[in-house]
Protein backbone atom coordinates (compact mmCIF):
# COMPACT_ATOMS: atom_id res chain seq x y z
CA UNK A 1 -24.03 -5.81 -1.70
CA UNK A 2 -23.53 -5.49 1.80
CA UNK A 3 -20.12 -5.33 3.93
CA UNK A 4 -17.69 -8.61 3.70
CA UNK A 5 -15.16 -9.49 5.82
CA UNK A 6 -13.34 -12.86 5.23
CA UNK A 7 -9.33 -14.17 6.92
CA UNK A 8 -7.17 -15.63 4.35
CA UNK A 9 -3.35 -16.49 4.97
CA UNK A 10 -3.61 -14.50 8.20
CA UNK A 11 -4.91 -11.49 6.34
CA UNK A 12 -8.20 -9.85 7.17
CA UNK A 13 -9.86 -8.49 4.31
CA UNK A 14 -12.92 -6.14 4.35
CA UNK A 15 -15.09 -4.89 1.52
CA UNK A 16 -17.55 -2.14 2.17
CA UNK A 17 -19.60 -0.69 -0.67
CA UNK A 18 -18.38 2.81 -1.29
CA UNK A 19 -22.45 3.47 -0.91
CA UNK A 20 -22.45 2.52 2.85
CA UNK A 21 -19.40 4.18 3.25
CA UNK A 22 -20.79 7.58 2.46
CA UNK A 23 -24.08 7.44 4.72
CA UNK A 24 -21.63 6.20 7.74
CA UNK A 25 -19.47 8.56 9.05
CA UNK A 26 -18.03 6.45 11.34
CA UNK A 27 -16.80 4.10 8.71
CA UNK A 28 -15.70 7.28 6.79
CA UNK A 29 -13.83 8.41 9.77
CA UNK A 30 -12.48 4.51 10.30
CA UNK A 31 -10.97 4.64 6.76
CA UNK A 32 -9.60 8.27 6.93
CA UNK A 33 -7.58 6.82 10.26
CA UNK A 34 -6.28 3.73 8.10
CA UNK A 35 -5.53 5.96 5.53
CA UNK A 36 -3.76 8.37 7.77
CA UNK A 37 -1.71 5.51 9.73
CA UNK A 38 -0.52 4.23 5.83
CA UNK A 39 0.73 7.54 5.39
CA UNK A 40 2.54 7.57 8.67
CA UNK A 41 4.31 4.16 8.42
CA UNK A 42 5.52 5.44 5.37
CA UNK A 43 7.05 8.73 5.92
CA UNK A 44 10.73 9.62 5.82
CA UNK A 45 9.71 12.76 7.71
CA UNK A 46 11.40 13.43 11.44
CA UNK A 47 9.86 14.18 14.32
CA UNK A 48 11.00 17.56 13.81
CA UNK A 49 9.61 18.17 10.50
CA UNK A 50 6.36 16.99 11.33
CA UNK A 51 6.10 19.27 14.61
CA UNK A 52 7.28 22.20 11.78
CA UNK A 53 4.47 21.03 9.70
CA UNK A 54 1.74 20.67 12.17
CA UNK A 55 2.88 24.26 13.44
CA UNK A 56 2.28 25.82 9.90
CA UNK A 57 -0.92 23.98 9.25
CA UNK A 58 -2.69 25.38 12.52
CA UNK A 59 -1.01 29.00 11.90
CA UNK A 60 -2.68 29.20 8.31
CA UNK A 61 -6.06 27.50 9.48
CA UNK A 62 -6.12 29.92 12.39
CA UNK A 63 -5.07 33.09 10.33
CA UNK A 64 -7.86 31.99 7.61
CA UNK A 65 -10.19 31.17 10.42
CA UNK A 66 -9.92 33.48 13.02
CA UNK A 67 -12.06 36.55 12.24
CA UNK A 68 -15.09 34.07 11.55
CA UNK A 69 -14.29 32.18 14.61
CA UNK A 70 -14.18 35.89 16.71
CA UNK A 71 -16.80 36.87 15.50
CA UNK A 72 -18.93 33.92 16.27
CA UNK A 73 -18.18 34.01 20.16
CA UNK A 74 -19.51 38.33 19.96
CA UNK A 75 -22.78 37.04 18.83
């Protein structure tokens, strides 16, 4: 099966076998953005909660991650 795209009623519809969607990261990264936007759109977060949010997510990535990441640039 390969990758379909047809326009019905004024709605674009796309079908990708999951298959070609694995070995192409740019379609992976293409679907992650849709999926991301979806997510968005339907949020009752603020503004404010999702700068609080964003803050905590890069203060435990960068607590988990910063010895490694330190280390790396000594080498």
């Amino acid at each position: 099966m390969s990758t379909e795209v047809s326009v019905k009623n004024e709605i674009y519809q796309i079908t990708i076998p999951a298959e070609e969607v694995y070995e192409n990261e740019m379609l992976r990264d293409s679907i992650d953005m849709i999926r991301g936007q979806q997510i968005i759109a339907e949020s009752q977060a603020t503004d404010e909660q999702i700068a609080e949010l964003a803050d905590e997510v890069t203060n435990t990535w960068w607590k988990n991650n910063k010895d490694r990441i330190l280390d790396g640039l000594s080498d």
